[in-house]
C-alpha atoms as a PDB file:
ATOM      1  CA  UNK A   1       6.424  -9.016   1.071  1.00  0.00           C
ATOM      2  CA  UNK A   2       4.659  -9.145   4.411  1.00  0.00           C
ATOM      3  CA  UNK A   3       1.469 -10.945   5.255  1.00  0.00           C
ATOM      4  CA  UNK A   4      -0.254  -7.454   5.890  1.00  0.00           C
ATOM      5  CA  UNK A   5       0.342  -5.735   2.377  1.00  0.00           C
ATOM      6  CA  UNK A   6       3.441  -3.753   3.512  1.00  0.00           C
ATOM      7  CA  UNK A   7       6.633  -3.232   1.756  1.00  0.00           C
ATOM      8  CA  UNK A   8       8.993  -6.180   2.618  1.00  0.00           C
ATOM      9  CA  UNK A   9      12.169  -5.503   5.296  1.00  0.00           C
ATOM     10  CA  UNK A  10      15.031  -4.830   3.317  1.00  0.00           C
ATOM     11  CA  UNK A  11      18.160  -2.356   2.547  1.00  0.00           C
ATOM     12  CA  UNK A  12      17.694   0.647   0.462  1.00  0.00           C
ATOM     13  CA  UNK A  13      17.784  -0.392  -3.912  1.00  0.00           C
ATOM     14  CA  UNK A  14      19.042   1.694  -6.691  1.00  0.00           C
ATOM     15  CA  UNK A  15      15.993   3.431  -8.853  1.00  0.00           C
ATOM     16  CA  UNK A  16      13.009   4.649  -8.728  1.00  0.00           C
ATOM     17  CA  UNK A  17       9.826   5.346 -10.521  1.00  0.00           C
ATOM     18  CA  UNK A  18      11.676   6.397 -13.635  1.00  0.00           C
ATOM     19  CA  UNK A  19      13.005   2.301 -13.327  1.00  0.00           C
ATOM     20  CA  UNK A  20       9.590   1.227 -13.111  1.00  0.00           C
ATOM     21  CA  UNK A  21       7.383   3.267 -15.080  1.00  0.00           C
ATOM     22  CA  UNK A  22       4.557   0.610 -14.071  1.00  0.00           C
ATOM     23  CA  UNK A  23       5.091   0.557 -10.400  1.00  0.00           C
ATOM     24  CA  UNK A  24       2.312   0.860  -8.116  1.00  0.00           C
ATOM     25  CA  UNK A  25       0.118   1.852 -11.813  1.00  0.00           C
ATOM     26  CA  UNK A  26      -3.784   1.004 -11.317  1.00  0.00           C
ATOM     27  CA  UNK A  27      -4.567  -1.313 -14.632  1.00  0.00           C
ATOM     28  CA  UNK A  28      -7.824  -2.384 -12.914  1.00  0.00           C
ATOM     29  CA  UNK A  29     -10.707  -1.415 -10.530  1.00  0.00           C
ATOM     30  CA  UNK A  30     -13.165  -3.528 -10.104  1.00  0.00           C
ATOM     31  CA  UNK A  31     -16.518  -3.101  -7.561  1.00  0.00           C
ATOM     32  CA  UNK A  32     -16.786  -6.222  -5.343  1.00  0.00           C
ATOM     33  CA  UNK A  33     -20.605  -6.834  -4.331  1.00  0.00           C
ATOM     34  CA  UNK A  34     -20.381  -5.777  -0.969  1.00  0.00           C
ATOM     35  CA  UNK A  35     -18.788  -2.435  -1.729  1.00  0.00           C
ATOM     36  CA  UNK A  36     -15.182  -2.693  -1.770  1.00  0.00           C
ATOM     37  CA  UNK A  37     -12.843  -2.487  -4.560  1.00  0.00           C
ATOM     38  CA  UNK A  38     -10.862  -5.289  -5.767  1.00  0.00           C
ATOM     39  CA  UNK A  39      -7.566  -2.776  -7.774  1.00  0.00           C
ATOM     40  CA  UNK A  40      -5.258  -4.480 -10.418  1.00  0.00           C
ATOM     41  CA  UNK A  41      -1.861  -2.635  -9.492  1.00  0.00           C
ATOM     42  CA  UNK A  42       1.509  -2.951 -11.330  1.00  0.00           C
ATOM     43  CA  UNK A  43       4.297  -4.330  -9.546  1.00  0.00           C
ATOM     44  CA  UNK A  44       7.813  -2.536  -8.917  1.00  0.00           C
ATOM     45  CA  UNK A  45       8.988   0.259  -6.190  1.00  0.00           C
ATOM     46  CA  UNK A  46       8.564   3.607  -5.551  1.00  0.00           C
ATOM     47  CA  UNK A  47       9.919   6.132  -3.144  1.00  0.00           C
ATOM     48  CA  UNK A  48       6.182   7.798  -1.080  1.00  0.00           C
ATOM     49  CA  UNK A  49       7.869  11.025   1.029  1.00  0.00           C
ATOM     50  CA  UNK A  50      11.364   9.448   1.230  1.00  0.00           C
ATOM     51  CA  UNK A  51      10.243   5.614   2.197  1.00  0.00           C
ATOM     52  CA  UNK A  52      11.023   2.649   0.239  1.00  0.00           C
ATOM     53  CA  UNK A  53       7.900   1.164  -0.835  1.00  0.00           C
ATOM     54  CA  UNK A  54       7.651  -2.309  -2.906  1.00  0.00           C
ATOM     55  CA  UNK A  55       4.782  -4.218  -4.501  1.00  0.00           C
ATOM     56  CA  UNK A  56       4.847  -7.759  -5.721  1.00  0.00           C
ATOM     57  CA  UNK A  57       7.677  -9.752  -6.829  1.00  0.00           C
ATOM     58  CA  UNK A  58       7.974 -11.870 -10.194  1.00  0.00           C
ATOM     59  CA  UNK A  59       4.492 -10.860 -11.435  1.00  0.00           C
ATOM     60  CA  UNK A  60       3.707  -7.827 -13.597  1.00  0.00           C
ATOM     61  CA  UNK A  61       0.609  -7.255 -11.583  1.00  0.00           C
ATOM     62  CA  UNK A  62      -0.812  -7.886  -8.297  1.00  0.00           C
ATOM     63  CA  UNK A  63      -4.413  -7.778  -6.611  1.00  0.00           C
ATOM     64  CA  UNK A  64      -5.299  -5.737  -3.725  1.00  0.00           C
ATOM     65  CA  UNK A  65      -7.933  -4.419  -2.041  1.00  0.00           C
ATOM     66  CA  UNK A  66      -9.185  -0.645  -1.541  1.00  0.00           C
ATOM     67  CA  UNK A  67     -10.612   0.770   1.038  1.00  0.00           C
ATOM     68  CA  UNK A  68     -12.701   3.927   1.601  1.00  0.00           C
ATOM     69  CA  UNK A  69     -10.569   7.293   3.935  1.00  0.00           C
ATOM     70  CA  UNK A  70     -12.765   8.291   6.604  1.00  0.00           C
ATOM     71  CA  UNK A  71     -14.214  11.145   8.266  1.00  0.00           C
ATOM     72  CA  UNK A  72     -12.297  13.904   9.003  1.00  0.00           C
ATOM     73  CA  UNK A  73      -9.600  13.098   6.286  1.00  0.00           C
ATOM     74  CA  UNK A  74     -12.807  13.336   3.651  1.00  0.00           C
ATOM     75  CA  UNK A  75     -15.824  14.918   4.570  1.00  0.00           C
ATOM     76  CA  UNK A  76     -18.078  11.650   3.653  1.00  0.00           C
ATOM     77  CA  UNK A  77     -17.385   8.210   3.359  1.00  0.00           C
ATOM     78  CA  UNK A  78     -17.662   7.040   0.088  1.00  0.00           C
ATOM     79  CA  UNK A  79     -19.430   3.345  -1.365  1.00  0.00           C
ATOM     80  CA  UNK A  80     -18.512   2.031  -4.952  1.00  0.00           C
ATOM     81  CA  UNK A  81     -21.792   0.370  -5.269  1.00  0.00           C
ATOM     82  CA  UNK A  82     -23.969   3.834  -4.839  1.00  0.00           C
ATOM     83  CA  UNK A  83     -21.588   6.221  -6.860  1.00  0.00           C
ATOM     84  CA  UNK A  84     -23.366   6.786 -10.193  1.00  0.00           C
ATOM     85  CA  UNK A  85     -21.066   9.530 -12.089  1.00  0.00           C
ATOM     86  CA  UNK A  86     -19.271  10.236  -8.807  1.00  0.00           C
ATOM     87  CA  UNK A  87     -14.958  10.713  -9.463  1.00  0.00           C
ATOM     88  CA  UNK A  88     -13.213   8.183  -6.788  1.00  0.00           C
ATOM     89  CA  UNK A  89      -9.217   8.306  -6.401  1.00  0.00           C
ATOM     90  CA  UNK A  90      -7.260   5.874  -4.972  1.00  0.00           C
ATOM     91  CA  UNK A  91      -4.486   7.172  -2.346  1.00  0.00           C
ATOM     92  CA  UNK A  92      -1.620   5.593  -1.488  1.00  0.00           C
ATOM     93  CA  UNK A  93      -1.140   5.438   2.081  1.00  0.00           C
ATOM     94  CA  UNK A  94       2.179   4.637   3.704  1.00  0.00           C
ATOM     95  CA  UNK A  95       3.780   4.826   7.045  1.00  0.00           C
ATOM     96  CA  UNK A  96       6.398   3.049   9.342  1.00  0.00           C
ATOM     97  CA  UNK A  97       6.022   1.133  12.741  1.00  0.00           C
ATOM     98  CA  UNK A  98       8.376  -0.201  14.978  1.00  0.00           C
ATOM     99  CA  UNK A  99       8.848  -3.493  14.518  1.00  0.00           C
ATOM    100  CA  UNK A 100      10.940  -6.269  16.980  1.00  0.00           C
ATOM    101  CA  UNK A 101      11.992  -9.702  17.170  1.00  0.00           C
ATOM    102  CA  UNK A 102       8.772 -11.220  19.047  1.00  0.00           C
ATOM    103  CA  UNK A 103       5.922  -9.628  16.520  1.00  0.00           C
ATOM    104  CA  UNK A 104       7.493 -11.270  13.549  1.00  0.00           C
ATOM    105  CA  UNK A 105       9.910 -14.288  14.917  1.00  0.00           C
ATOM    106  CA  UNK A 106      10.625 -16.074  11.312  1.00  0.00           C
ATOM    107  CA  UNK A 107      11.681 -12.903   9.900  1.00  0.00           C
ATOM    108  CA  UNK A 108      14.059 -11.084  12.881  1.00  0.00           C
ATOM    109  CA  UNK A 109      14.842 -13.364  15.150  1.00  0.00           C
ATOM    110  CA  UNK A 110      18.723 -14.729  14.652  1.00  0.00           C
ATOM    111  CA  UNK A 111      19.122 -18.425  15.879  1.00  0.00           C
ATOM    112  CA  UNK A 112      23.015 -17.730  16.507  1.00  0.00           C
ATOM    113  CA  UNK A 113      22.345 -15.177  18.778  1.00  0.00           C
ATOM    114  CA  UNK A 114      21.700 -17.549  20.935  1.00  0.00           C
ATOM    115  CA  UNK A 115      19.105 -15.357  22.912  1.00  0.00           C
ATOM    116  CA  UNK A 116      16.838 -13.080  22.721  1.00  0.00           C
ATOM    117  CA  UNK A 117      17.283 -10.140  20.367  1.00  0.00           C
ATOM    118  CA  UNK A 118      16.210  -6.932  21.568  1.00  0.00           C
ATOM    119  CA  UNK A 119      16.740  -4.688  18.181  1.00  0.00           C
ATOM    120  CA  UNK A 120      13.980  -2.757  17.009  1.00  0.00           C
ATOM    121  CA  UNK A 121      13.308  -2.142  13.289  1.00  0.00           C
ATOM    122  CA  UNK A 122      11.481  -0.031  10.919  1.00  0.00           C
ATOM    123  CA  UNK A 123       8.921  -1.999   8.937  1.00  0.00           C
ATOM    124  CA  UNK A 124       7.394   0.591   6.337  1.00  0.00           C
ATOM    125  CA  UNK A 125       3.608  -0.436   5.610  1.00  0.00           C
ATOM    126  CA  UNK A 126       0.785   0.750   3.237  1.00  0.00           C
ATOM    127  CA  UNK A 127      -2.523   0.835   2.516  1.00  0.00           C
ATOM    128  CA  UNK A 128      -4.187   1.543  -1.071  1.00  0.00           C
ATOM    129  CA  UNK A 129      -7.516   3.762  -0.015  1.00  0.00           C
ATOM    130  CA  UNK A 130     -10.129   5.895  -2.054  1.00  0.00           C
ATOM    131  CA  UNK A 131     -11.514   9.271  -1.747  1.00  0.00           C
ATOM    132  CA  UNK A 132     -14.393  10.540  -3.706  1.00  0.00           C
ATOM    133  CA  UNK A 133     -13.755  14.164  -4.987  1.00  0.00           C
ATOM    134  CA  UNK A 134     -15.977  16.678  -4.527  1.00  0.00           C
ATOM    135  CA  UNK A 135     -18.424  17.784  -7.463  1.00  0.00           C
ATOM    136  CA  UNK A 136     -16.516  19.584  -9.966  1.00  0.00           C
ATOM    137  CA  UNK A 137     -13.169  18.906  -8.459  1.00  0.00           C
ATOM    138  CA  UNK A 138     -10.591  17.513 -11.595  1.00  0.00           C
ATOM    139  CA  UNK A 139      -8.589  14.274 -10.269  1.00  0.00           C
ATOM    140  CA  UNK A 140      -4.779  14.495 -10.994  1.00  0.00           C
ATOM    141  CA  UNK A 141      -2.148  11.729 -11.720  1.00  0.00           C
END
């Protein structure tokens, strides 16, 4: 697991969701008192639009924290602390950035190389936000 939150370098494992039913599942939301929320999320992997994505390690559970999608992806920003009856979801977000030897030197760098190593890689990251729906709008799993 990286320092940031993202998925962990890494090949490619067998599975999925179907594995894992619990993976990535929110157990837990709780509103933090300056507005952000502190989620209880299973542990396991998942596959978000054809990226590897994993979560945790030996635990059943981890803790992370949400925060709110901005304007223009949601027409207002949204605060846990001022939504009485409002419907919040929490997105995951995911995406990949190029990442090389000098950003993350414990990780990439090979000593027997002997030099430096000019390889680029892939490190998939993510993000868990919210979104408040609008009024009348049903959430979906």
């Amino acid at each position: 697991m990286a320092a940031d939150g993202g998925a962990r370098l890494g090949g490619p494992r067998r599975g999925g969701a179907a594995d894992e039913p619990a993976a990535f599942g929110i157990t837990a939301a709780t509103v933090n008192a300056d507005g952000s929320v502190a989620l209880t999320v299973g542990s396991g992997h998942i596959w978000a639009d054809g990226m590897l994505v994993e979560l945790g390690g030996d635990a059943a559970t981890v803790q992370r924290t949400a925060t709110w999608l901005e304007p223009p992806v949601v027409p207002t920003a949204g605060s846990a602390a001022t939504a009485a009856g409002a419907t919040d979801v929490v997105v995951l977000e995911v995406w990949q950035e190029g990442i090389n030897g000098y950003q993350m030197p414990n990780a990439l760098l090979e000593p027997a190389l002997g030099g430096p190593d000019t390889a680029e890689r892939l490190h998939t990251a993510m993000a868990f936000r919210l979104a408040r729906l609008t009024a009348g709008r049903p959430a979906r799993a």
